[in-house]
Protein backbone atom coordinates (compact mmCIF):
# COMPACT_ATOMS: atom_id res chain seq x y z
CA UNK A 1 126.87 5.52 51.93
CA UNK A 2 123.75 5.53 49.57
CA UNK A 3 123.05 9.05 48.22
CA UNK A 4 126.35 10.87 49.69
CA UNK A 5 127.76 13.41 47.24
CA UNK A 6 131.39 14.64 47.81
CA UNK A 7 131.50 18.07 48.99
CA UNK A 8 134.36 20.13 48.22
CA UNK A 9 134.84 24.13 50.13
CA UNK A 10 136.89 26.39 48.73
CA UNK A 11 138.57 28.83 50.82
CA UNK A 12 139.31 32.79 50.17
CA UNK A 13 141.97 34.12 51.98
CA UNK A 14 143.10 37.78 52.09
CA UNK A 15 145.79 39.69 53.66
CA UNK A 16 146.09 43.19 55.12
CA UNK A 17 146.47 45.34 51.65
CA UNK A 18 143.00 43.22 50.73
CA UNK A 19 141.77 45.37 53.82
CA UNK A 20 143.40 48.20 53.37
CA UNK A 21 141.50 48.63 49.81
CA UNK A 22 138.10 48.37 51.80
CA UNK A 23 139.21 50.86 54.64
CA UNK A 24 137.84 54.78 53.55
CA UNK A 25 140.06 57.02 55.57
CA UNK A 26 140.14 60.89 56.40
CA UNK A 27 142.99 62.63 57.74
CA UNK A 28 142.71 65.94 59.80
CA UNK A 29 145.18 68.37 57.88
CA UNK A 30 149.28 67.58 57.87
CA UNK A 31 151.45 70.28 57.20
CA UNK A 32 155.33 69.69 56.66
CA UNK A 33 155.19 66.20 56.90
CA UNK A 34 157.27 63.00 55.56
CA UNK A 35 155.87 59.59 53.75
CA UNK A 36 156.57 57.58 56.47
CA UNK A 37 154.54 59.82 59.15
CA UNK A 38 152.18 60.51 56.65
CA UNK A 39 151.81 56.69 56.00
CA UNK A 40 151.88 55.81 59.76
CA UNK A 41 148.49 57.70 60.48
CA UNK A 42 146.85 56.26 57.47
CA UNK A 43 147.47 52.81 58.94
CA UNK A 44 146.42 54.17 62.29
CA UNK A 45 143.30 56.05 60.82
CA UNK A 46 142.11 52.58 58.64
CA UNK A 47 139.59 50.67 60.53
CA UNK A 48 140.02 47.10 59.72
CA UNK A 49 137.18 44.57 60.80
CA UNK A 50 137.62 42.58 64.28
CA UNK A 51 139.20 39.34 63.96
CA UNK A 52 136.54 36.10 65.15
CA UNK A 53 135.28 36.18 68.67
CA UNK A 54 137.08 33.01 69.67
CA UNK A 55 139.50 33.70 72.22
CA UNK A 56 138.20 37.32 73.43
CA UNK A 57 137.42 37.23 76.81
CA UNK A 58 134.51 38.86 78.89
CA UNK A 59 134.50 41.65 81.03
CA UNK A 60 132.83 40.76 84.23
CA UNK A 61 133.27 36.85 83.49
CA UNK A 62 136.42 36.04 85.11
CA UNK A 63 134.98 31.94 85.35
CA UNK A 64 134.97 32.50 81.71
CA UNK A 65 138.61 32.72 80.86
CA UNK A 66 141.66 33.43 81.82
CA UNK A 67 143.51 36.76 80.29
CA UNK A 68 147.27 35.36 80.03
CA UNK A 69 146.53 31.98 79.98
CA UNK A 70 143.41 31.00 77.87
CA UNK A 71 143.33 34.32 75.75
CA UNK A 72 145.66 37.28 74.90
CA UNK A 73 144.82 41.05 74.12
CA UNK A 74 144.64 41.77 70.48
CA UNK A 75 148.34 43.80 69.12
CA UNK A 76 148.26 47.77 69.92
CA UNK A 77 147.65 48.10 65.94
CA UNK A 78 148.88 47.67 62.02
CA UNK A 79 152.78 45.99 62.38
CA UNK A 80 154.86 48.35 60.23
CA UNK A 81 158.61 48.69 58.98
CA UNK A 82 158.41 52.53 57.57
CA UNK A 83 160.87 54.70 56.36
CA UNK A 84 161.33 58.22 56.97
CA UNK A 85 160.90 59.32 53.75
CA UNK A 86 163.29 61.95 51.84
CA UNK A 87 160.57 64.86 50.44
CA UNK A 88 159.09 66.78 53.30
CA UNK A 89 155.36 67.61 51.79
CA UNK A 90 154.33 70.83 52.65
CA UNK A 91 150.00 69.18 52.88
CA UNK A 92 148.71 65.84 52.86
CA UNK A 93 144.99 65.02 52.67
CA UNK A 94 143.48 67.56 51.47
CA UNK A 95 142.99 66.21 47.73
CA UNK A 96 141.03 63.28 49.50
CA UNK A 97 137.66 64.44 49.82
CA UNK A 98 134.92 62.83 51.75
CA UNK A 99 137.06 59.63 51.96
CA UNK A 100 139.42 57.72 50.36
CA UNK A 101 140.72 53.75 50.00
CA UNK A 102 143.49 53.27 52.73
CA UNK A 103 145.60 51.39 50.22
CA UNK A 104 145.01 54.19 47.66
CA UNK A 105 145.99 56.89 49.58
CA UNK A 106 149.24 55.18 51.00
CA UNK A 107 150.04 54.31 47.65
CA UNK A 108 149.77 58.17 46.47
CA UNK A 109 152.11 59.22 49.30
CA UNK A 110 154.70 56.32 48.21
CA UNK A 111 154.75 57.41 44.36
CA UNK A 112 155.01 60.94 45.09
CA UNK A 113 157.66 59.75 47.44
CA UNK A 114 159.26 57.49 44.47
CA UNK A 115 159.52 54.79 47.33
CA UNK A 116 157.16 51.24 47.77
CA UNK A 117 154.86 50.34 49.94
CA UNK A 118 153.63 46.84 50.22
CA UNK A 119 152.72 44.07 52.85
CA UNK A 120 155.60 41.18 53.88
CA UNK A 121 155.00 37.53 54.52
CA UNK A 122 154.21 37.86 57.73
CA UNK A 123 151.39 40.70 57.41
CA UNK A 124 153.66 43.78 58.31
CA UNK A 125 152.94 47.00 56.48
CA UNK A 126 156.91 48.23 54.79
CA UNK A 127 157.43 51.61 53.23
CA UNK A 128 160.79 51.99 51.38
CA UNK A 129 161.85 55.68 50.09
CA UNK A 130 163.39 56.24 47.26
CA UNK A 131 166.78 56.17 48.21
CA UNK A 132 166.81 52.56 49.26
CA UNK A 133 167.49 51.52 46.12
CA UNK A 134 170.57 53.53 45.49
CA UNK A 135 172.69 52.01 48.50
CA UNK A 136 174.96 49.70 47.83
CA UNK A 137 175.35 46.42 49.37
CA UNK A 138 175.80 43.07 49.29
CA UNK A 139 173.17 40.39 47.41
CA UNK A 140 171.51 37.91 49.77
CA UNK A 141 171.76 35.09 47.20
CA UNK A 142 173.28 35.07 43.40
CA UNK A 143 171.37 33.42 40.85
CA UNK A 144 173.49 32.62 37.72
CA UNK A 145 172.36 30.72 34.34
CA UNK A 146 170.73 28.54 37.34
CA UNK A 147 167.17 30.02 37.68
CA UNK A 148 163.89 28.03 35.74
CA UNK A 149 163.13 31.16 34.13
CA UNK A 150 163.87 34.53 33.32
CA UNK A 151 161.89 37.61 31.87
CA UNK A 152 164.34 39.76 29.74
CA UNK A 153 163.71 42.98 28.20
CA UNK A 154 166.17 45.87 27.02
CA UNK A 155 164.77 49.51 27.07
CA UNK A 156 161.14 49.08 27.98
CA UNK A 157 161.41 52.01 31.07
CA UNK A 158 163.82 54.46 28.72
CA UNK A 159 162.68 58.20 29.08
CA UNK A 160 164.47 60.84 27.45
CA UNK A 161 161.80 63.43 28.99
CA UNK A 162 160.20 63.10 32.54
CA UNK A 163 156.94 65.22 33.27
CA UNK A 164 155.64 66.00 36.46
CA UNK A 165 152.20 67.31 36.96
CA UNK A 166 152.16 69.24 40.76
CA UNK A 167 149.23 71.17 42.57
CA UNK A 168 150.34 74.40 44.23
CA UNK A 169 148.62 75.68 47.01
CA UNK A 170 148.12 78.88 49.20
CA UNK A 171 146.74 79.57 52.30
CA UNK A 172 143.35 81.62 52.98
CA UNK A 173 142.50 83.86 55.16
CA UNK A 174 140.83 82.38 58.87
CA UNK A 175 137.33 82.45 59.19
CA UNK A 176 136.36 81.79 55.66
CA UNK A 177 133.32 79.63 55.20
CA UNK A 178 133.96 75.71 53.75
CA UNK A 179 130.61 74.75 53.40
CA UNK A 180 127.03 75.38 54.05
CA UNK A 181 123.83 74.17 53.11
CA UNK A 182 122.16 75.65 50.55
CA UNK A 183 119.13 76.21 51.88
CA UNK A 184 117.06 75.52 55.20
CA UNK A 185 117.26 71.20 56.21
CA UNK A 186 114.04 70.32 58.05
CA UNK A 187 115.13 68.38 61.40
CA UNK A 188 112.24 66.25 62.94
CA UNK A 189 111.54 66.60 66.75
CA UNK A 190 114.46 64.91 68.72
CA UNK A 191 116.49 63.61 65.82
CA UNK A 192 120.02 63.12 65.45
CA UNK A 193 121.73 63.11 62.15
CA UNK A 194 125.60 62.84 61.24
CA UNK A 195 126.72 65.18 58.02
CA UNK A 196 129.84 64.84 56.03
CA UNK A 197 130.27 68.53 54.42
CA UNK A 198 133.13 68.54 51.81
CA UNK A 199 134.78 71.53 51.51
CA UNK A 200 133.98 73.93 48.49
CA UNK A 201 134.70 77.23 47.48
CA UNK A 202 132.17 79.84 45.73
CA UNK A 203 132.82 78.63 42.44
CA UNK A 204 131.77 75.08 44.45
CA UNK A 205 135.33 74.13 43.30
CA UNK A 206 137.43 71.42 45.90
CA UNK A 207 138.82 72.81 48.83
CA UNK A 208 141.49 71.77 51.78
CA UNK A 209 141.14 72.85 55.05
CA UNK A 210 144.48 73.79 57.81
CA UNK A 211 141.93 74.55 60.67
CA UNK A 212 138.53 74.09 61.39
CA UNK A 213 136.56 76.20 63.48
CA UNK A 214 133.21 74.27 65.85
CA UNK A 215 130.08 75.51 64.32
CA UNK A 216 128.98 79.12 66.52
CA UNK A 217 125.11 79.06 67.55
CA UNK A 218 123.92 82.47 65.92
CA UNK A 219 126.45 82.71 64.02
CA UNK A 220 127.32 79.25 61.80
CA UNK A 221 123.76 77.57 62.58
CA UNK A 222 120.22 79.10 63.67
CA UNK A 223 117.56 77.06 63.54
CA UNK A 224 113.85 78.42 62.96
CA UNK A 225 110.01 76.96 62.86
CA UNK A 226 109.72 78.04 59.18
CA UNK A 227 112.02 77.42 56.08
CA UNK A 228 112.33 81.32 55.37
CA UNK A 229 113.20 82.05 58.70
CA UNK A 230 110.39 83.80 60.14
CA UNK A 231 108.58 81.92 62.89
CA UNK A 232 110.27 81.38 66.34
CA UNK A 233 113.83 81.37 66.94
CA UNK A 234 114.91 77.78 68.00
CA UNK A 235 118.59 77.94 67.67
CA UNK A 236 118.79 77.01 71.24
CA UNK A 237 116.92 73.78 71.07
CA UNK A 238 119.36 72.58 68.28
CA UNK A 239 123.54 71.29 68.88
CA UNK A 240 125.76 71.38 66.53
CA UNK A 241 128.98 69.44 66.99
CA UNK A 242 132.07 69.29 65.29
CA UNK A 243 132.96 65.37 65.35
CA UNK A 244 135.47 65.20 62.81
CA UNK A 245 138.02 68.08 61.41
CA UNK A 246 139.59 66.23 58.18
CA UNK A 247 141.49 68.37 55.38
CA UNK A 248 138.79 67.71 53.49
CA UNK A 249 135.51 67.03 54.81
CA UNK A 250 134.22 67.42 58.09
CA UNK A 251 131.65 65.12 59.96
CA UNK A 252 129.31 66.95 61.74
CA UNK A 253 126.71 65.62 64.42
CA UNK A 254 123.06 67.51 64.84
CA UNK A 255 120.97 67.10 67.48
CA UNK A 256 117.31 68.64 68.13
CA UNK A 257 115.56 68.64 71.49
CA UNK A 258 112.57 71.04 70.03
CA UNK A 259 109.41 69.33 70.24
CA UNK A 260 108.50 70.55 66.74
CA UNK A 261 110.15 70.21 63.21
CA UNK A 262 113.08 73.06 63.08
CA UNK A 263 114.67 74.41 59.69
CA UNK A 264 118.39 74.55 59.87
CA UNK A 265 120.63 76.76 58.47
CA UNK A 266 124.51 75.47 58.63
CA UNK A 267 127.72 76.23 57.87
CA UNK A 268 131.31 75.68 58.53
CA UNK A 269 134.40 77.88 58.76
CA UNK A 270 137.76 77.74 58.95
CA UNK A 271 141.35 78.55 57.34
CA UNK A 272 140.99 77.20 53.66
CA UNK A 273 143.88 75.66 51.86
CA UNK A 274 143.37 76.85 47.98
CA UNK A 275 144.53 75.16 44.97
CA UNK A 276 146.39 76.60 41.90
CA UNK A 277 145.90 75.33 38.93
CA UNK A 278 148.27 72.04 37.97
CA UNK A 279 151.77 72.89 36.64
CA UNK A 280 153.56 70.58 34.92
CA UNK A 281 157.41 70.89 35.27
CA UNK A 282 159.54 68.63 32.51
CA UNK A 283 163.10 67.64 32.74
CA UNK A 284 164.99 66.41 29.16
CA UNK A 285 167.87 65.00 27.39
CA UNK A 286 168.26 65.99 23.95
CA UNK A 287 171.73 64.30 23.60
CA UNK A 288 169.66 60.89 24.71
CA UNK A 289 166.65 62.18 22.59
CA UNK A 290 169.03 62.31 19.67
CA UNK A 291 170.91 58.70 20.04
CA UNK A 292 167.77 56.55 21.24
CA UNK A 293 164.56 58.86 19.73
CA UNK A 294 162.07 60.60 21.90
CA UNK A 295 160.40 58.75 24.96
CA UNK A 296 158.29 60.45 27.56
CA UNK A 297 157.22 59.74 30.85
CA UNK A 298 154.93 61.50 32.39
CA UNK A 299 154.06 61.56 36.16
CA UNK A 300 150.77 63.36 38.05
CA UNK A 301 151.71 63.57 41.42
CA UNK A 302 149.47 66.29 43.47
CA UNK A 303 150.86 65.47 46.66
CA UNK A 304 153.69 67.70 45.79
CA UNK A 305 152.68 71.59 45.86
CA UNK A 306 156.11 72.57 44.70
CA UNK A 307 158.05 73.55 41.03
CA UNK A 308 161.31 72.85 43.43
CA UNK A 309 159.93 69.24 44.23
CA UNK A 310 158.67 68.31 40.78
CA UNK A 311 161.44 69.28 39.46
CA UNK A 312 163.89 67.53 41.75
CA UNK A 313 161.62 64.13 41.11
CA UNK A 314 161.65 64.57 37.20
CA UNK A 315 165.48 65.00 37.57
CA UNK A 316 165.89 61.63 39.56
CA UNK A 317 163.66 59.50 37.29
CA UNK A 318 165.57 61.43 33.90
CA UNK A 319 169.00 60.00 35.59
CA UNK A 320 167.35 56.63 35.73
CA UNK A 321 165.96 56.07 32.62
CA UNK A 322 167.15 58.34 29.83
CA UNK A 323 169.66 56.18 28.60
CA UNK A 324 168.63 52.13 27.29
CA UNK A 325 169.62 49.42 30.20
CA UNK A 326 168.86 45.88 29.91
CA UNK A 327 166.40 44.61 32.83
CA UNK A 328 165.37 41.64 34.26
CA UNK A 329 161.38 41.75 34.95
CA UNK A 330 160.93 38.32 36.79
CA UNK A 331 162.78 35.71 38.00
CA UNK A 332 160.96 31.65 38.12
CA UNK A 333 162.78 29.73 40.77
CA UNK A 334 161.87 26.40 42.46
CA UNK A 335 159.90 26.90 45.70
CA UNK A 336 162.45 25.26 48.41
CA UNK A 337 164.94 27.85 47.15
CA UNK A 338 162.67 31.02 46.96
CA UNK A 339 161.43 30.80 50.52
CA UNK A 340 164.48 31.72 51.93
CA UNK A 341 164.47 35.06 50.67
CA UNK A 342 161.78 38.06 50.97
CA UNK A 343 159.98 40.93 49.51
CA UNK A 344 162.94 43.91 49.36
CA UNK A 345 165.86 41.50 49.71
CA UNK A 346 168.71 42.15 47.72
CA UNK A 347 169.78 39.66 44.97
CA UNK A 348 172.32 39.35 41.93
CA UNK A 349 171.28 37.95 38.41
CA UNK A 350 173.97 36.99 35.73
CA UNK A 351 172.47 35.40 32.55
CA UNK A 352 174.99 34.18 29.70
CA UNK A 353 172.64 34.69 26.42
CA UNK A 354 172.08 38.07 27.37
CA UNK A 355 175.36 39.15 28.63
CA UNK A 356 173.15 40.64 31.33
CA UNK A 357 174.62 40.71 35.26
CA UNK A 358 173.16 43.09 37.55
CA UNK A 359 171.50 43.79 41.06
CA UNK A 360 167.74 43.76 42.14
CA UNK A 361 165.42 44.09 44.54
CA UNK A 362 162.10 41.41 44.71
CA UNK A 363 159.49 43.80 44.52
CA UNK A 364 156.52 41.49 44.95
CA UNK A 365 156.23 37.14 44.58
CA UNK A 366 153.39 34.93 43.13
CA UNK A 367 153.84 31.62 44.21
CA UNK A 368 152.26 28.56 42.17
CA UNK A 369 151.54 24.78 43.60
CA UNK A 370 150.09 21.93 41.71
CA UNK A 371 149.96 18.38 41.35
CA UNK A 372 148.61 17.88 44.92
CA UNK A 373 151.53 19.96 45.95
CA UNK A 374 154.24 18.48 44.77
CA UNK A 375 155.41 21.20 42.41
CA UNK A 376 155.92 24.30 44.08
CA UNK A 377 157.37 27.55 41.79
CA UNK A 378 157.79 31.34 42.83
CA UNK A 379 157.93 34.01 40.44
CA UNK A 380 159.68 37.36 41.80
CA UNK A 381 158.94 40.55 40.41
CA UNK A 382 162.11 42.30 40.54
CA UNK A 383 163.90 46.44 40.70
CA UNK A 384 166.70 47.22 39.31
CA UNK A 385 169.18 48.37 42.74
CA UNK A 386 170.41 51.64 40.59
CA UNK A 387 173.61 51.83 43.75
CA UNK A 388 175.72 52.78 40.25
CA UNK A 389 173.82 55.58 39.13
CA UNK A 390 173.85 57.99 42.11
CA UNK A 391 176.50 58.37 44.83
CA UNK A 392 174.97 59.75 48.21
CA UNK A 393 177.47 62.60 50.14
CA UNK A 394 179.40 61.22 53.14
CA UNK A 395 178.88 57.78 51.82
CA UNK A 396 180.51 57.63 48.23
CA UNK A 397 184.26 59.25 47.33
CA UNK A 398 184.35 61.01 44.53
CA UNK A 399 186.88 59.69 42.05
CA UNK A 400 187.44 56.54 44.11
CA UNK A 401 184.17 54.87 44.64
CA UNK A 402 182.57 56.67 41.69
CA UNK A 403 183.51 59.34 39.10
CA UNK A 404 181.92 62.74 38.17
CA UNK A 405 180.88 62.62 34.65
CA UNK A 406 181.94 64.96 31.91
């Protein structure tokens, strides 16, 4: 037709870790906890945005549709395959402050963990610990000198020294004060406000929080009609509730039924969860130093409080990587054979040039379609399955299935 332009859209599509990143979360305080619970309330805690309005249905509408037939109730939350987790953390959340990414914080808990975390195919949240990748077992699908490409490298993750960087922490005594204002707020005649008060010690250094106690009229907030105090009392015109009790912060809601401006004083008490300062705990090879040169890796982890757990981690990544291995990075295979297999399926590569043959795990997949999608390729990221470096007790005989070494 005369003056029609073509008109092309493109589309952006994103998938639950895209959400995740947007979600801020605050935890109340965990104690003694796993990766996998600690995980499972971040998913619960993330609020992700409703999906469209088309096929909801309308309370007090039954001509409108039909629940079971024209519409369905939304799932009971985030799908997730989660580990237990092997460290038990002694807190979680109190390094978050105010509020943190989802994604961020469930990624902290997985690499103090040494597991993964990531989002399958079909949108469900999967948390792997660390041992995962030290079970043996059978490959899902062999690839040999049959793949379209392969990305090769031999000692890029050596480490003849492992640091890890922990924050210790001690419990304070119970009633200690958090936070407070530092000086009187003006509150305007029937307002309502909502307060996030990050903890802080004298100093005004970061603090965590085990238990919070609800603000005490007369005692954690008075309210008066002048900013010095004098003037009448109106402390019992004024409610102060405590909405929220995160390791962290707090969200508080204030509420004035005084006719007049008040001046508040606040603050907020509780048992305080103190920070040492960071230790750093190293584990070495000197025979490895000596044969392949010095390599570090180093490793800030706060999650863990512990010497006991740092050390055990820098232990576990030392018998990993202090010795040269060759590794397969990716792995470029045609599209129709790719989609059978998954993120964290198992899978063997041999390669002739290299001499290489070993087992992996597809950590993640970028998939690529052109020429009006004809030509369809998948690139896995792959983990090396390390089954020959550790045995596990009850699982592994000693001298039979594996040897101790001398």
């Amino acid at each position: 037709q005369p003056g029609r332009r073509d008109l092309t859209a493109t589309l952006h599509a994103e998938g639950l870790d895209a959400l995740l990143a947007r979600a801020s979360v605050r935890l109340p305080p965990l104690a003694n906890v796993r990766a996998g619970q600690a995980i499972a309330r971040l998913l619960d805690a993330a609020w992700l945005r409703p999906w469209p309005l088309a096929g909801r249905w309308l309370l007090g509408r039954p001509d409108h549709s039909a629940l079971g037939r024209t519409t369905r109730l939304a799932p009971p939350g985030i799908a997730r395959r989660l580990d237990a987790g092997q460290t038990v953390f002694a807190y979680i959340g109190d390094t978050w402050g105010e509020g943190v990414a989802a994604l961020d914080a469930i990624r902290a808990v997985a690499a103090a963990e040494r597991g993964r975390f990531f989002v399958d195919r079909a949108g469900c949240a999967v948390f792997l610990d660390r041992h995962r990748a030290l079970r043996p077992g059978a490959p899902a699908a062999v690839f040999a000198d049959d793949m379209d490409g392969l990305d090769y490298v031999y000692g890029a993750d050596a480490a003849q020294a492992v640091r890890v960087r922990c924050l210790p922490r001690a419990v304070g005594a119970p009633g200690t004060v958090l936070w407070a204002l530092p000086e009187a707020q003006r509150i305007a005649p029937g307002g309502r406000w909502h307060v996030t008060a990050v903890y802080r010690d004298e100093a005004g250094q970061p603090l965590g929080a085990l238990t919070v106690i609800a603000p005490v009229p007369g005692h954690d907030y008075s309210a008066s009609a002048a900013p010095d105090g004098s003037g009448a009392d109106l402390t019992a015109q004024v409610d102060v509730f405590l909405r929220e009790a995160g390791a962290a912060a707090a969200r508080l809601e204030i509420r004035s039924q005084a006719r007049q401006p008040v001046y508040l004083r606040l603050q907020v008490r509780g048992t305080p969860l103190l920070r040492g300062a960071p230790l750093t705990v190293e584990a070495a090879s000197a025979a490895a130093a000596a044969f392949y040169g010095p390599g570090a890796l180093a490793l800030d982890l706060p999650e863990l409080d512990s010497l006991a757990q740092a050390r055990g981690i820098a232990r576990f990544e030392l018998a990993r990587r202090r010795a040269p291995r060759g590794r397969a990075l990716t792995l470029t295979l045609d599209g129709a054979r790719a989609l059978a297999l998954s993120l964290s399926d198992r899978v063997r590569v041999v390669e002739a040039q290299t001499g290489h043959a070993a087992d992996y795990f597809i950590a993640a997949e970028a998939h690529e379609v052109d020429r009006g999608g004809s030509c369809h390729r998948v690139v896995w990221s792959l983990i090396p399955a390390d089954a020959g470096v550790f045995w596990a007790l009850g699982r592994a005989r000693v001298g039979a299935d594996t040897r101790l070494a001398y």
